[in-house]
C-alpha atoms as a PDB file:
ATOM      1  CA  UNK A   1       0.000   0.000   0.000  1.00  0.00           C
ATOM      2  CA  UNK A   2       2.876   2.493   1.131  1.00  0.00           C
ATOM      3  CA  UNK A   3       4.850   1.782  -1.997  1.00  0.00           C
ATOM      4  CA  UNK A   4       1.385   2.159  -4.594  1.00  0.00           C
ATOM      5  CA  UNK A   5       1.183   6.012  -2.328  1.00  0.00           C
ATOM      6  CA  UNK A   6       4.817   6.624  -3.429  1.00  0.00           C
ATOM      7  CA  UNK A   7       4.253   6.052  -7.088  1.00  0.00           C
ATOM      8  CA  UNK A   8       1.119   7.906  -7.304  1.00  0.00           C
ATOM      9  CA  UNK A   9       2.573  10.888  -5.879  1.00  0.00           C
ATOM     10  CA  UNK A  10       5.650  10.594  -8.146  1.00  0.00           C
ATOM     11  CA  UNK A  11       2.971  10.573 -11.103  1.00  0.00           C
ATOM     12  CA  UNK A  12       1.233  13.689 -10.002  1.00  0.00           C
ATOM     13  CA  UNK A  13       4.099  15.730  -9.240  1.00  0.00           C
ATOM     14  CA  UNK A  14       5.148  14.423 -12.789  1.00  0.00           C
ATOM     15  CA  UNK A  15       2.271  15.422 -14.178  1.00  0.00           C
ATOM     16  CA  UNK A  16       2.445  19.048 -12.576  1.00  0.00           C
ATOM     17  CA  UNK A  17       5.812  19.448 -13.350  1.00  0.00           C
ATOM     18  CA  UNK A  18       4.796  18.662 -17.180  1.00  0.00           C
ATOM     19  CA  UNK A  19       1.571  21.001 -16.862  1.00  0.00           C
ATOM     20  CA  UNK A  20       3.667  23.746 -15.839  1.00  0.00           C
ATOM     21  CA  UNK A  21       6.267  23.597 -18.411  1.00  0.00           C
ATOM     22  CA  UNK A  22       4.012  23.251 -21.212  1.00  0.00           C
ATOM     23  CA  UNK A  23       1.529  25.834 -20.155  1.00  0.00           C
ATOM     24  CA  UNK A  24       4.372  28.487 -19.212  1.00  0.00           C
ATOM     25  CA  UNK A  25       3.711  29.805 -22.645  1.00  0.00           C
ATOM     26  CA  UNK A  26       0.002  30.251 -23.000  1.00  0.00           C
ATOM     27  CA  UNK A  27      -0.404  34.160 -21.533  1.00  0.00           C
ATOM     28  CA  UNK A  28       2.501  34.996 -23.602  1.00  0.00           C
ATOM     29  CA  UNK A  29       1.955  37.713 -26.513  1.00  0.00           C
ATOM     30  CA  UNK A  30       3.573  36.860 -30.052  1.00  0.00           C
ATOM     31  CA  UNK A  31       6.065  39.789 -29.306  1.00  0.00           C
ATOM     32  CA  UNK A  32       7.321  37.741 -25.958  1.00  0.00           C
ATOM     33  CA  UNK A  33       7.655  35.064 -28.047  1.00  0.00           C
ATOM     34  CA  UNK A  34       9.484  36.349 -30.453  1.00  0.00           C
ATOM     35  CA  UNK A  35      11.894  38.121 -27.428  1.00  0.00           C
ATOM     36  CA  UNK A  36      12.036  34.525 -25.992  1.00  0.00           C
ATOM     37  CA  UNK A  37      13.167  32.685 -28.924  1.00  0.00           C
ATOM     38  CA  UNK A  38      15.178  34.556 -30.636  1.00  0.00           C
ATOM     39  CA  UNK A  39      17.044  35.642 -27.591  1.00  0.00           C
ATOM     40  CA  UNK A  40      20.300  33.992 -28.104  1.00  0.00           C
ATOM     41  CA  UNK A  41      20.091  34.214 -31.826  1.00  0.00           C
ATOM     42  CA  UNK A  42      22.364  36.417 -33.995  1.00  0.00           C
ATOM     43  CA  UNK A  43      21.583  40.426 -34.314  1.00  0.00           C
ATOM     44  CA  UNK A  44      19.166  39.826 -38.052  1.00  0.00           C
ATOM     45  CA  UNK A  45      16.854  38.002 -36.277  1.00  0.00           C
ATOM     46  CA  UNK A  46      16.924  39.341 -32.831  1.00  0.00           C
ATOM     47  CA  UNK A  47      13.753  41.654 -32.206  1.00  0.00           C
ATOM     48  CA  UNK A  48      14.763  45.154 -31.414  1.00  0.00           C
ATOM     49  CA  UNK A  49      11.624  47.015 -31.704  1.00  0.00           C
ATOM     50  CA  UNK A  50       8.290  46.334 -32.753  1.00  0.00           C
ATOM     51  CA  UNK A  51       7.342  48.355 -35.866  1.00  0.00           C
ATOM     52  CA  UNK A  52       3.486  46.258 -36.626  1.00  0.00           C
ATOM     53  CA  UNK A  53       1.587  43.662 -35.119  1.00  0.00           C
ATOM     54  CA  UNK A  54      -0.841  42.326 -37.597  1.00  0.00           C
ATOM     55  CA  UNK A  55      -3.299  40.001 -36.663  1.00  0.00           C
ATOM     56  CA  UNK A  56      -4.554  37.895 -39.719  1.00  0.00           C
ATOM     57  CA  UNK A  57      -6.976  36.420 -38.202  1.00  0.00           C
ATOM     58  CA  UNK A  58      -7.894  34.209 -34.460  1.00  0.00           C
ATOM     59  CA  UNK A  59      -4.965  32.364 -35.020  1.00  0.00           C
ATOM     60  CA  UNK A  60      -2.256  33.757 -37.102  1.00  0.00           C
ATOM     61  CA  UNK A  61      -0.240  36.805 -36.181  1.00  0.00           C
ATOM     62  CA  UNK A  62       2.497  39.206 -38.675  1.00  0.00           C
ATOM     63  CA  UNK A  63       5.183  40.693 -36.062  1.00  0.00           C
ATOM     64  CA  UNK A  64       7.003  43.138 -38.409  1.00  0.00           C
ATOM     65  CA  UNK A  65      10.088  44.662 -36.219  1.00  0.00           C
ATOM     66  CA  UNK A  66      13.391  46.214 -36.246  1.00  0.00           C
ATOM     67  CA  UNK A  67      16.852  43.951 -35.538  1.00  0.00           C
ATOM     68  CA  UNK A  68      19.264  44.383 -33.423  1.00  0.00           C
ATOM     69  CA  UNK A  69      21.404  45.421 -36.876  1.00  0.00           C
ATOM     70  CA  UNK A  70      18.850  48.021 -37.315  1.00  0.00           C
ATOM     71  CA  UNK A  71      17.136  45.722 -40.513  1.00  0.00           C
ATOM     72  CA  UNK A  72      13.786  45.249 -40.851  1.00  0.00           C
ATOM     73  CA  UNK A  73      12.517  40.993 -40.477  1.00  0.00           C
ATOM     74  CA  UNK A  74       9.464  39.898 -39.530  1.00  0.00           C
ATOM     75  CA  UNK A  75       7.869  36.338 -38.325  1.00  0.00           C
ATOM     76  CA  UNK A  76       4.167  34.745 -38.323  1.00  0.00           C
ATOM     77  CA  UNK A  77       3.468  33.417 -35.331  1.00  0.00           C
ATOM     78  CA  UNK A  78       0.012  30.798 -35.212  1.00  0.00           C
ATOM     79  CA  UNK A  79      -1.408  30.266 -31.864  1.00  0.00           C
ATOM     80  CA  UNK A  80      -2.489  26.458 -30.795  1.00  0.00           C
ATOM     81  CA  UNK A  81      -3.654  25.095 -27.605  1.00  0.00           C
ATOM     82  CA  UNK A  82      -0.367  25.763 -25.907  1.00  0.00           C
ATOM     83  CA  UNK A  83       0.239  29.749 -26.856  1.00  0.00           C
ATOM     84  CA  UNK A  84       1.420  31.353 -29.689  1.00  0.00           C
ATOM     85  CA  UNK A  85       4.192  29.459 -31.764  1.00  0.00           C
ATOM     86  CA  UNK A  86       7.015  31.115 -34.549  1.00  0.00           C
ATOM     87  CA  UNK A  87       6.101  29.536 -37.871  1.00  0.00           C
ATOM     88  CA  UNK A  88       7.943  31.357 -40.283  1.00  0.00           C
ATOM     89  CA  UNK A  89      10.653  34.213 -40.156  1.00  0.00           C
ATOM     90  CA  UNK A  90      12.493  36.152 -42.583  1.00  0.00           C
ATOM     91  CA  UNK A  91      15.918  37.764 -43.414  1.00  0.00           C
ATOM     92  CA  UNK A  92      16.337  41.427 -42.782  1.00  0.00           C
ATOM     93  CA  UNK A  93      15.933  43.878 -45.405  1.00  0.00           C
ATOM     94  CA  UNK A  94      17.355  47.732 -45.708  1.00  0.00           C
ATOM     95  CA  UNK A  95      15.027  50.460 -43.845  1.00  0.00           C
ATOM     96  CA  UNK A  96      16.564  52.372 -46.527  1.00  0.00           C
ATOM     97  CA  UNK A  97      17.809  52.223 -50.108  1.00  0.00           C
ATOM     98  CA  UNK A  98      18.145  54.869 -52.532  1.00  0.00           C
ATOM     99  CA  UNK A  99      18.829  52.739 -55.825  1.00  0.00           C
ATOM    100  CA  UNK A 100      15.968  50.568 -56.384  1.00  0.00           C
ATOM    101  CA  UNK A 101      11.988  51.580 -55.902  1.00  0.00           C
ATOM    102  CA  UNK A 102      11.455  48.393 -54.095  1.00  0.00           C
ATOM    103  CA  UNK A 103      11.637  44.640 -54.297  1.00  0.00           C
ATOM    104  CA  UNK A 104       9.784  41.228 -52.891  1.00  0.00           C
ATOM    105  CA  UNK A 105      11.302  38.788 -50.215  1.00  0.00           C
ATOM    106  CA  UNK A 106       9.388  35.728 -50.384  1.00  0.00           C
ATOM    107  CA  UNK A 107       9.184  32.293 -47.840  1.00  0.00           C
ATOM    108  CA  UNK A 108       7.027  29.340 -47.978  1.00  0.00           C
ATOM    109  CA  UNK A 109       6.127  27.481 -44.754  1.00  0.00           C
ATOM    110  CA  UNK A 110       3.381  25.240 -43.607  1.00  0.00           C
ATOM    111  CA  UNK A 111       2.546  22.697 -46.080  1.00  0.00           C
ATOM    112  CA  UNK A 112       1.128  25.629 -48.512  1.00  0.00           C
ATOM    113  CA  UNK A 113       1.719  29.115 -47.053  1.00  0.00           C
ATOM    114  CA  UNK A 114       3.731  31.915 -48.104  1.00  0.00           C
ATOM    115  CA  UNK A 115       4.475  35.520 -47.508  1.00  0.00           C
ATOM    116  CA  UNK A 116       5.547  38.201 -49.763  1.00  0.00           C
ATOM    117  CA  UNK A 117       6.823  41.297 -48.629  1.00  0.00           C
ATOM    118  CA  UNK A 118       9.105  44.450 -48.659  1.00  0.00           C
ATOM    119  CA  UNK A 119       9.601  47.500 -47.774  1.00  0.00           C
ATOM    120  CA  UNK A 120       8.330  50.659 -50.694  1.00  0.00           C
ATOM    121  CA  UNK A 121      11.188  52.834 -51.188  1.00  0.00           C
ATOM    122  CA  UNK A 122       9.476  54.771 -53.580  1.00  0.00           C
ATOM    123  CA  UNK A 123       6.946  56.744 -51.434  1.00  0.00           C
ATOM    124  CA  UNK A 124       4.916  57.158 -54.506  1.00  0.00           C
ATOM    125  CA  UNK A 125       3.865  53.372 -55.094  1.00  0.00           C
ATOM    126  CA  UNK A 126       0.105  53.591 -54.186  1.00  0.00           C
ATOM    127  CA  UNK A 127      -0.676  49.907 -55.124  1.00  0.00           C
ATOM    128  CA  UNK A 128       1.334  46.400 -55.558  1.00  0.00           C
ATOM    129  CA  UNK A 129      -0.431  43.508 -57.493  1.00  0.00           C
ATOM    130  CA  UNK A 130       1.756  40.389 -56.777  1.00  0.00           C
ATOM    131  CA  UNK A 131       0.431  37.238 -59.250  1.00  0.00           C
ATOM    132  CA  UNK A 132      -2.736  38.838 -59.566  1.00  0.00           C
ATOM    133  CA  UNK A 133      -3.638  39.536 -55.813  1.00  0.00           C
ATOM    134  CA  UNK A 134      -3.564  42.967 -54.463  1.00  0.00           C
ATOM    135  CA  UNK A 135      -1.065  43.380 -51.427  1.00  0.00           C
ATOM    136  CA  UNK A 136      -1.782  45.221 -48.228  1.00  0.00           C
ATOM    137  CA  UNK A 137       0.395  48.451 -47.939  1.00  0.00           C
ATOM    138  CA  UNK A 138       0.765  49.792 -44.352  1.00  0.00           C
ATOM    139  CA  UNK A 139       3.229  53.009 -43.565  1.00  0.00           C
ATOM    140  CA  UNK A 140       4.993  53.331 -39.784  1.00  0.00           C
ATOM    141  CA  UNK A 141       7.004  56.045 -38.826  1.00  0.00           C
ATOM    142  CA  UNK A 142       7.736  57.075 -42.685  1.00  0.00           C
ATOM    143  CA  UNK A 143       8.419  53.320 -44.017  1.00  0.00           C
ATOM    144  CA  UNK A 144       6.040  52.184 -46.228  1.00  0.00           C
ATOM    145  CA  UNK A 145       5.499  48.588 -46.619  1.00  0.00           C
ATOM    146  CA  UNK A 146       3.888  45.880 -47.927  1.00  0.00           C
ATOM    147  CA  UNK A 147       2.921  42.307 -47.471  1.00  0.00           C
ATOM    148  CA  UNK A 148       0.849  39.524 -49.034  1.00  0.00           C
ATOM    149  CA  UNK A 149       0.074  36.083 -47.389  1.00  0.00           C
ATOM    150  CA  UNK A 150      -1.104  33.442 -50.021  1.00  0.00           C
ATOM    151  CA  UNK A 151      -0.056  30.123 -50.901  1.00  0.00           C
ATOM    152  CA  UNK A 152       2.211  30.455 -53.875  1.00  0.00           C
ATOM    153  CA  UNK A 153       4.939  27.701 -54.270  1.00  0.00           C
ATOM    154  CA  UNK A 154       7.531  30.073 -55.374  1.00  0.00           C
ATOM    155  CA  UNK A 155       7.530  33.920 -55.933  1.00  0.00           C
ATOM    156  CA  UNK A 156       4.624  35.597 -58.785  1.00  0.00           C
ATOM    157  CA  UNK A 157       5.351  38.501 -60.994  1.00  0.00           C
ATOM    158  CA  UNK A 158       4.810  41.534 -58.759  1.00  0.00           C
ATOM    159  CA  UNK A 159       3.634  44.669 -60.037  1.00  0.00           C
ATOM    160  CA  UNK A 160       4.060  47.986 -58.338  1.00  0.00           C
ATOM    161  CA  UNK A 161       1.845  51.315 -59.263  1.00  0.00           C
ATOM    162  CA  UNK A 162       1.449  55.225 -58.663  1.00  0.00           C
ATOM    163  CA  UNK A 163      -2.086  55.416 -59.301  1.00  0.00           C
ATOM    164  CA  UNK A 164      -3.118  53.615 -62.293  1.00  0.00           C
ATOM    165  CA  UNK A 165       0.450  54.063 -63.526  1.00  0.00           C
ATOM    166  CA  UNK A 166       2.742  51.001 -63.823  1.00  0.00           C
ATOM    167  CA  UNK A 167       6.360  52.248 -62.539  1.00  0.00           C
ATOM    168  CA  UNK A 168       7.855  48.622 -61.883  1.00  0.00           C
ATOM    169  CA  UNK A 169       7.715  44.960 -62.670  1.00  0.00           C
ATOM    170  CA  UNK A 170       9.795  42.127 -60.926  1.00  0.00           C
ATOM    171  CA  UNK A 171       9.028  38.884 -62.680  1.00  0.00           C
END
């Protein structure tokens, strides 16, 4: 009888351990997350400062933010039972670049997910069509950028526009 007491308590305080650990993660926000994990990782992929937090919908989340090297990255978190979780993060990219308009940085991830993005150098671009889908522009503290979440299995043409007026093309 003692020794059945012993190795139920064992269990439960196994058990509670286990809860604890797994569960440690479920208040957290997608930006501690992203602090969290990338922590001990080099300076393009540590999170410096936040610059958008874009909720797609209930369960996915865009974290766009500045690095540690002063880039811009940016990771999609989904959230499951157990908190939020990093599915997908980018390079960094220039906050800045005189010589070209703009440009697209695509990933895949998931079984058929992707994100397109970048950051509009030319202020003037007013619209970017990417394989025939219209991609959502958003400006913070003067950098305009833009992103589009589909399922491509590699990069589309993009198209970039002032107005009606086609000023770029990267196919």
């Amino acid at each position: 009888m003692k020794k059945t007491s012993i190795i139920a308590g064992v269990v439960i305080c196994i058990v509670v351990i286990c809860a604890i650990y797994f569960m440690k993660d479920i208040k957290k926000t997608p930006v501690d997350i992203l602090r969290s994990n990338f922590a001990d990782e080099p300076a393009p992929f540590r999170l410096s400062t936040v610059i958008e937090q874009i909720d797609i919908d209930n369960k996915t989340t865009l974290v766009f933010y500045y690095t540690d090297n002063g880039g811009i990255a940016n990771a999609i978190l989904e959230k499951g039972l157990l908190g939020y979780k990093v599915v997908n993060y980018s390079g960094e990219v220039a906050p800045l670049n005189e010589r070209i308009p703009t440009s697209l940085f695509f990933s895949s991830y998931g079984e058929s997910k992707s994100i397109i993005w970048y950051v509009l150098y030319d202020q003037n671009i007013t619209r970017v069509m990417v394989g025939g889908n219209e991609a959502s522009i958003f400006t913070v503290d003067n950098i305009k950028m833009y992103y589009l979440l589909n399922d491509y299995a590699e990069p589309p043409p993009a198209e970039y526009y002032n107005g009606d007026e086609l000023v770029w093309v990267i196919e």
